[in-house]
N, C-alpha and C. Protein backbone atom coordinates (compact mmCIF):
# COMPACT_ATOMS: atom_id res chain seq x y z
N UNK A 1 97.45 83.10 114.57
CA UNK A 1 98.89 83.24 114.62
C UNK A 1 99.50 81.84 114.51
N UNK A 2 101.07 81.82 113.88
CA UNK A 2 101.07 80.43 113.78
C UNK A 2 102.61 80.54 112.48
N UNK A 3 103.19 79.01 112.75
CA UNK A 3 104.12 79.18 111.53
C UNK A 3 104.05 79.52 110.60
N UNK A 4 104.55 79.91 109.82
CA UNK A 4 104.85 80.49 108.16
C UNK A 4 104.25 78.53 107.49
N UNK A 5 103.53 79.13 106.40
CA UNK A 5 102.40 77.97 105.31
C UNK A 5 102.17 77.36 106.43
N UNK A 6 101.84 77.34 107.33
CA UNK A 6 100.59 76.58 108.00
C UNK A 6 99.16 76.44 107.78
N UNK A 7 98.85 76.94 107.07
CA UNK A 7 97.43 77.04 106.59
C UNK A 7 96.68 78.45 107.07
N UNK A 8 97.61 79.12 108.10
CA UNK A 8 96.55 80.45 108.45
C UNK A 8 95.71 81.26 107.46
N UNK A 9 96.22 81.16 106.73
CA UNK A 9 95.61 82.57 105.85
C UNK A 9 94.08 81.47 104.67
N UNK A 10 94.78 79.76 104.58
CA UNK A 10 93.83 79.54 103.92
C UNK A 10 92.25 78.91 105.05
N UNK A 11 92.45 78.68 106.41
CA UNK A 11 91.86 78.34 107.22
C UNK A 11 90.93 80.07 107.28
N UNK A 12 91.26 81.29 107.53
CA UNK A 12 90.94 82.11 107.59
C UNK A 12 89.79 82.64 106.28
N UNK A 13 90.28 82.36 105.02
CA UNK A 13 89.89 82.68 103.54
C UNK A 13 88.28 81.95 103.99
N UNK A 14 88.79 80.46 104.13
CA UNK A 14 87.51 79.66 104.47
C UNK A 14 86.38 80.17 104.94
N UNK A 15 87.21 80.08 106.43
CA UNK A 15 85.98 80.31 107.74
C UNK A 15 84.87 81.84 107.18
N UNK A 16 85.85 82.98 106.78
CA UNK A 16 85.34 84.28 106.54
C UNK A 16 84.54 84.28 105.20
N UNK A 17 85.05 83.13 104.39
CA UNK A 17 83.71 82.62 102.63
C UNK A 17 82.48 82.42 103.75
N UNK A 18 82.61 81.56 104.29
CA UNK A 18 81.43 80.01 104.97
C UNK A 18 80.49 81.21 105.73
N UNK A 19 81.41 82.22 106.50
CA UNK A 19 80.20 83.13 107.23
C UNK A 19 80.09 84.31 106.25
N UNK A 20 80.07 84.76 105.36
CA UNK A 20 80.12 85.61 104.45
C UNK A 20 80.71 86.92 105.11
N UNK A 21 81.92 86.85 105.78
CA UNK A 21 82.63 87.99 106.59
C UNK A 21 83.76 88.17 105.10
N UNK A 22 84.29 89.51 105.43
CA UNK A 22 85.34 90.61 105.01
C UNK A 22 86.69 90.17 105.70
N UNK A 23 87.56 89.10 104.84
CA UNK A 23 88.85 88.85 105.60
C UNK A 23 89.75 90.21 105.51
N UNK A 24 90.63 90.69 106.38
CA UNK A 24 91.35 91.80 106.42
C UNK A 24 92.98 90.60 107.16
N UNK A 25 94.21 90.81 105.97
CA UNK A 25 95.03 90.01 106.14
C UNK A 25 95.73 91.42 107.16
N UNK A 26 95.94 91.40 108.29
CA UNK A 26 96.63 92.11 109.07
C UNK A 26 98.13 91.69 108.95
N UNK A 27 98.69 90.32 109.08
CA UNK A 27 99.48 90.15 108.44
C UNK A 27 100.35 90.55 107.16
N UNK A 28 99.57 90.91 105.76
CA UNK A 28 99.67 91.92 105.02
C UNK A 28 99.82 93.34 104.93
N UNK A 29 98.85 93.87 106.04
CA UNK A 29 99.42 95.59 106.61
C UNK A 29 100.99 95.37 106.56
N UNK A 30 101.30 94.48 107.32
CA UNK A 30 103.15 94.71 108.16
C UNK A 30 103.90 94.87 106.86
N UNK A 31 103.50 93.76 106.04
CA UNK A 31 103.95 93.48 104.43
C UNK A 31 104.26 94.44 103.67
N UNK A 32 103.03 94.95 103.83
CA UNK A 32 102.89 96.25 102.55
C UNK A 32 103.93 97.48 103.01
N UNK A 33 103.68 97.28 104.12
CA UNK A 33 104.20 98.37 105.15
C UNK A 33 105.91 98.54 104.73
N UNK A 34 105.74 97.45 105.35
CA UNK A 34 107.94 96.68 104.57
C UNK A 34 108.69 97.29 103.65
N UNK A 35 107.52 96.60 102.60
CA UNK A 35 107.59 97.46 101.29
C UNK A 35 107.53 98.52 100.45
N UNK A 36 106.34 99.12 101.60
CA UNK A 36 106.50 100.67 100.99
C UNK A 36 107.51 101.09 101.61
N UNK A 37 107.70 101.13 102.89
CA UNK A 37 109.07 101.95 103.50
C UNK A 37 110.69 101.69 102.43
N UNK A 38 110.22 100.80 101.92
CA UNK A 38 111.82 100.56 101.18
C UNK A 38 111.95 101.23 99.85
N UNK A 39 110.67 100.99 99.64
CA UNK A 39 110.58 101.87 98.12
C UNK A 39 110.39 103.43 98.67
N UNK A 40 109.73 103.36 99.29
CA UNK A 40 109.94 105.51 99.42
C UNK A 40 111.71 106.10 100.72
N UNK A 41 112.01 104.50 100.60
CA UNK A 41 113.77 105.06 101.14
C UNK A 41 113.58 105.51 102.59
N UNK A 42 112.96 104.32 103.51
CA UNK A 42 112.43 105.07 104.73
C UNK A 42 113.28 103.88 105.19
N UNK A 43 114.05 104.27 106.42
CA UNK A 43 114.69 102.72 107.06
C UNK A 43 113.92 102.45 107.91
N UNK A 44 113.73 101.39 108.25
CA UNK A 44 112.83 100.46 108.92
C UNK A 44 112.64 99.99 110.87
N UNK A 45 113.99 101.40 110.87
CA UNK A 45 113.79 101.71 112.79
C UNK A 45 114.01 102.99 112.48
N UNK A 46 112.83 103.89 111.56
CA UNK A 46 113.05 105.21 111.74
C UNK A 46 111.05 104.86 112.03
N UNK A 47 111.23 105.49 113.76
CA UNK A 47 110.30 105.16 113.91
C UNK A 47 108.95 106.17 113.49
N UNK A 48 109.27 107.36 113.73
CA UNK A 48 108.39 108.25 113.38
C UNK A 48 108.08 108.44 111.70
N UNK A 49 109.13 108.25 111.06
CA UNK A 49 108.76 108.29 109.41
C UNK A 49 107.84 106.91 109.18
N UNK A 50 108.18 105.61 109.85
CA UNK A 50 107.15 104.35 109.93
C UNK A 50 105.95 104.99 109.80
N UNK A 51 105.43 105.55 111.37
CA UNK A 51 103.79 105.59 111.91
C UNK A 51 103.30 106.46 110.55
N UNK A 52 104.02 107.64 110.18
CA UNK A 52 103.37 108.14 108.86
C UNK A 52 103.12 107.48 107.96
N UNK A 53 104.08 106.52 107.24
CA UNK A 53 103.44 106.01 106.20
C UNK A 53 102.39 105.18 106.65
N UNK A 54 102.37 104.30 108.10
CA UNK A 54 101.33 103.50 108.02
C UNK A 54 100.25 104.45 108.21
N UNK A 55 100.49 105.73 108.72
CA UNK A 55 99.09 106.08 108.86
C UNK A 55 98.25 106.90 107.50
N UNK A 56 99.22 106.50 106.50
CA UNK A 56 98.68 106.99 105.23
C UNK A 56 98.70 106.10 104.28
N UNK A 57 98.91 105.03 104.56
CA UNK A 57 99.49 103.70 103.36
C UNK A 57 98.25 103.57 102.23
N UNK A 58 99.04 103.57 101.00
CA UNK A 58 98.21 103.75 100.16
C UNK A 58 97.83 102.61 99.24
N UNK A 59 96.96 101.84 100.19
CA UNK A 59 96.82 100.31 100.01
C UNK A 59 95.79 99.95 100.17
N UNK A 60 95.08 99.25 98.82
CA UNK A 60 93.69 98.37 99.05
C UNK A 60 93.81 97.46 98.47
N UNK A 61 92.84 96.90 99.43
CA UNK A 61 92.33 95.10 99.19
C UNK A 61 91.61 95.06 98.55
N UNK A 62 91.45 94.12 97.77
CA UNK A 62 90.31 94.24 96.60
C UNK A 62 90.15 92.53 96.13
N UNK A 63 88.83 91.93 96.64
CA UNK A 63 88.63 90.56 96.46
C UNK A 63 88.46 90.56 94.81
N UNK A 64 88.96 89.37 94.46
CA UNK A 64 88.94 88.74 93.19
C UNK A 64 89.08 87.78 92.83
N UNK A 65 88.16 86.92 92.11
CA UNK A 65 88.12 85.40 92.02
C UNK A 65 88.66 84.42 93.17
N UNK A 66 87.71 84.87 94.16
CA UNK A 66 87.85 84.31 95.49
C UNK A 66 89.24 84.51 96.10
N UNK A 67 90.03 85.41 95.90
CA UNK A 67 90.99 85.82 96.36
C UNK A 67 91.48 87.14 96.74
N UNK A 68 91.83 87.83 97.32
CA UNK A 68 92.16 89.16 97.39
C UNK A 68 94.00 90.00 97.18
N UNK A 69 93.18 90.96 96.13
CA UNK A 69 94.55 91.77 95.39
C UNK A 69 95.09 92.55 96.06
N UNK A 70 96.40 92.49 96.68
CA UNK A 70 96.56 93.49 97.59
C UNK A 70 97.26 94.55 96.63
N UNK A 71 96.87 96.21 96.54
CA UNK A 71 97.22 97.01 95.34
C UNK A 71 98.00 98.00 96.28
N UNK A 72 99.24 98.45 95.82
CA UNK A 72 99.75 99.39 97.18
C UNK A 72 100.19 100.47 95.59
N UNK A 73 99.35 101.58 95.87
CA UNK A 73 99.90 102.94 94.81
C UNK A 73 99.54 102.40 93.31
N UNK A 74 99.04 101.75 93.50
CA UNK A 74 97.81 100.90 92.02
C UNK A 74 98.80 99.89 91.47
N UNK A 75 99.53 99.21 91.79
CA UNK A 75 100.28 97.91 91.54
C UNK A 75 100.06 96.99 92.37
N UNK A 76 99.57 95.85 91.59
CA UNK A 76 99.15 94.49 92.43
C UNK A 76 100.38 93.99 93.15
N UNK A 77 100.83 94.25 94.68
CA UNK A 77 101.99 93.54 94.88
C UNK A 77 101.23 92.17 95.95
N UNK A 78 100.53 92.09 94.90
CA UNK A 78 100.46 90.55 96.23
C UNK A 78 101.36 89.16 96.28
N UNK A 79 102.26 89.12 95.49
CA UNK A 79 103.11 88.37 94.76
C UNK A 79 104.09 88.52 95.96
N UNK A 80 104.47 89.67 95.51
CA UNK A 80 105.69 90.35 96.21
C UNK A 80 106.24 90.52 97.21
N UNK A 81 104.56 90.59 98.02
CA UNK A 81 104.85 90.84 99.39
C UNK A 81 104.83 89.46 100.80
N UNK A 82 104.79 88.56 99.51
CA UNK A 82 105.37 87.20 100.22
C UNK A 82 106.31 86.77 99.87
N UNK A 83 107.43 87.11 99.41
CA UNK A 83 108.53 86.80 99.32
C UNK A 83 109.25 87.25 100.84
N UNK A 84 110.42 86.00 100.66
CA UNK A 84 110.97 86.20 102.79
C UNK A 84 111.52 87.51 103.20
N UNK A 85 111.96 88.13 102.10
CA UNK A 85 112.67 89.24 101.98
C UNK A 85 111.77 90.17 102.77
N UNK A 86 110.30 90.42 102.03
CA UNK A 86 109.20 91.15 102.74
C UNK A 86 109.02 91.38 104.31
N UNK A 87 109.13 89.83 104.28
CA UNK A 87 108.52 88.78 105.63
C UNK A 87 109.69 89.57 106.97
N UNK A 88 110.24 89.53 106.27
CA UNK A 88 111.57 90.24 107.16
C UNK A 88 111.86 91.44 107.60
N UNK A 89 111.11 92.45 106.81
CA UNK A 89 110.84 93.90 106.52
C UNK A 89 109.75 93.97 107.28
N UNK A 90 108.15 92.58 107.31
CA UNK A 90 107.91 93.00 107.92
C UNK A 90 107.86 93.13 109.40
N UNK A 91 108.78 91.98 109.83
CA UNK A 91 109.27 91.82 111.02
C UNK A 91 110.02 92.26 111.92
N UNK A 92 110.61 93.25 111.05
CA UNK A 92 111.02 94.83 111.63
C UNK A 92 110.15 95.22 111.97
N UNK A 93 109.26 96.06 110.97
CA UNK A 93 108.44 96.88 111.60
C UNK A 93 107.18 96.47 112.50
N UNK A 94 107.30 95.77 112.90
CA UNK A 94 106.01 94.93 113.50
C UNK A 94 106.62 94.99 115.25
N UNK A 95 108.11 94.97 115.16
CA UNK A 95 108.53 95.50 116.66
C UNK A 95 108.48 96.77 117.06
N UNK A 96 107.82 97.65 116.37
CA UNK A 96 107.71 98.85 116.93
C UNK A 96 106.30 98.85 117.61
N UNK A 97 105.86 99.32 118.59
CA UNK A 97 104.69 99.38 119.06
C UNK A 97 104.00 100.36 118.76
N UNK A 98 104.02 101.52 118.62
CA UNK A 98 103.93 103.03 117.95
C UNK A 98 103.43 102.61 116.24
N UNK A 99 104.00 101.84 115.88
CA UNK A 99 103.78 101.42 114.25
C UNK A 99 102.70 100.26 114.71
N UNK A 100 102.29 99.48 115.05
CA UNK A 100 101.67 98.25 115.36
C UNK A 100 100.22 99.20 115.53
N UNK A 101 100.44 100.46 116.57
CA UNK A 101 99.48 101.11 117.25
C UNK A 101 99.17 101.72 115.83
N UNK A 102 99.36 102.16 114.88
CA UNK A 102 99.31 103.35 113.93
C UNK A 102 98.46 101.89 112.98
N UNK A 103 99.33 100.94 112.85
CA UNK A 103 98.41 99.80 111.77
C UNK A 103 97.14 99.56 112.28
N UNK A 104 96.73 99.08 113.31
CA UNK A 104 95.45 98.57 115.04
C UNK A 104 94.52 99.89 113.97
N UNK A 105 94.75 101.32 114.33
CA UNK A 105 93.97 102.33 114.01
C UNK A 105 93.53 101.73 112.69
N UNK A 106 94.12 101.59 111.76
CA UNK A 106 93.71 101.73 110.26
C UNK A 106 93.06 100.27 109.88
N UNK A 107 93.87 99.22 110.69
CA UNK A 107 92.60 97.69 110.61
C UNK A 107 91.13 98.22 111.32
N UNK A 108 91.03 99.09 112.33
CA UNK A 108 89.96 99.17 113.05
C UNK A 108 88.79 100.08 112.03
N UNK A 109 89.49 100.64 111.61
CA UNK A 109 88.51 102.14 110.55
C UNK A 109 87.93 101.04 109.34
């Protein structure tokens, strides 16, 4: 955890190459999350329409040239979902605890 470009995500990329571990950007769940809710017209303190989509989000990671594609409904939005706009969307939904609890499940599976 840590400021925005601080290096988290490339300190993380590292450490998880060096031990040959599976990085999972949890940070990115909230992201994607943001984003899908806006595109399927879900507002972002509707809490019970949230936990559904996260608990169905139709989103994979997929490493590629040492990097990973985040694909939400088969479009690469990994671009996208760092823009502040996202960041913000996902910082809504990241105060719900019920949604946090519904993402926890689906990082854990």
């Amino acid at each position: 955890d840590g400021p925005v470009s601080s290096g988290k995500g490339t300190v993380a990329r590292l450490v998880a190459a060096r031990l040959a571990w599976h990085l999972l950007d949890s940070g990115a769940l909230y992201r994607v999350l943001g984003l899908h809710a806006r595109r399927q017209g879900v507002a972002l303190d509707d809490e019970a329409a949230l936990i559904r989509l996260a608990e169905h989000l139709p989103v994979v990671f997929r490493e590629q040239a040492g990097d990973t594609a985040v694909i939400l409904e088969g479009e690469d939005v990994g671009g996208e979902i760092r823009r502040e706009e996202v960041g913000e969307m996902a910082s809504q939904v990241a105060v719900l605890q019920p949604v946090r609890d519904a993402l926890l499940a689906r990082q854990r599976a």
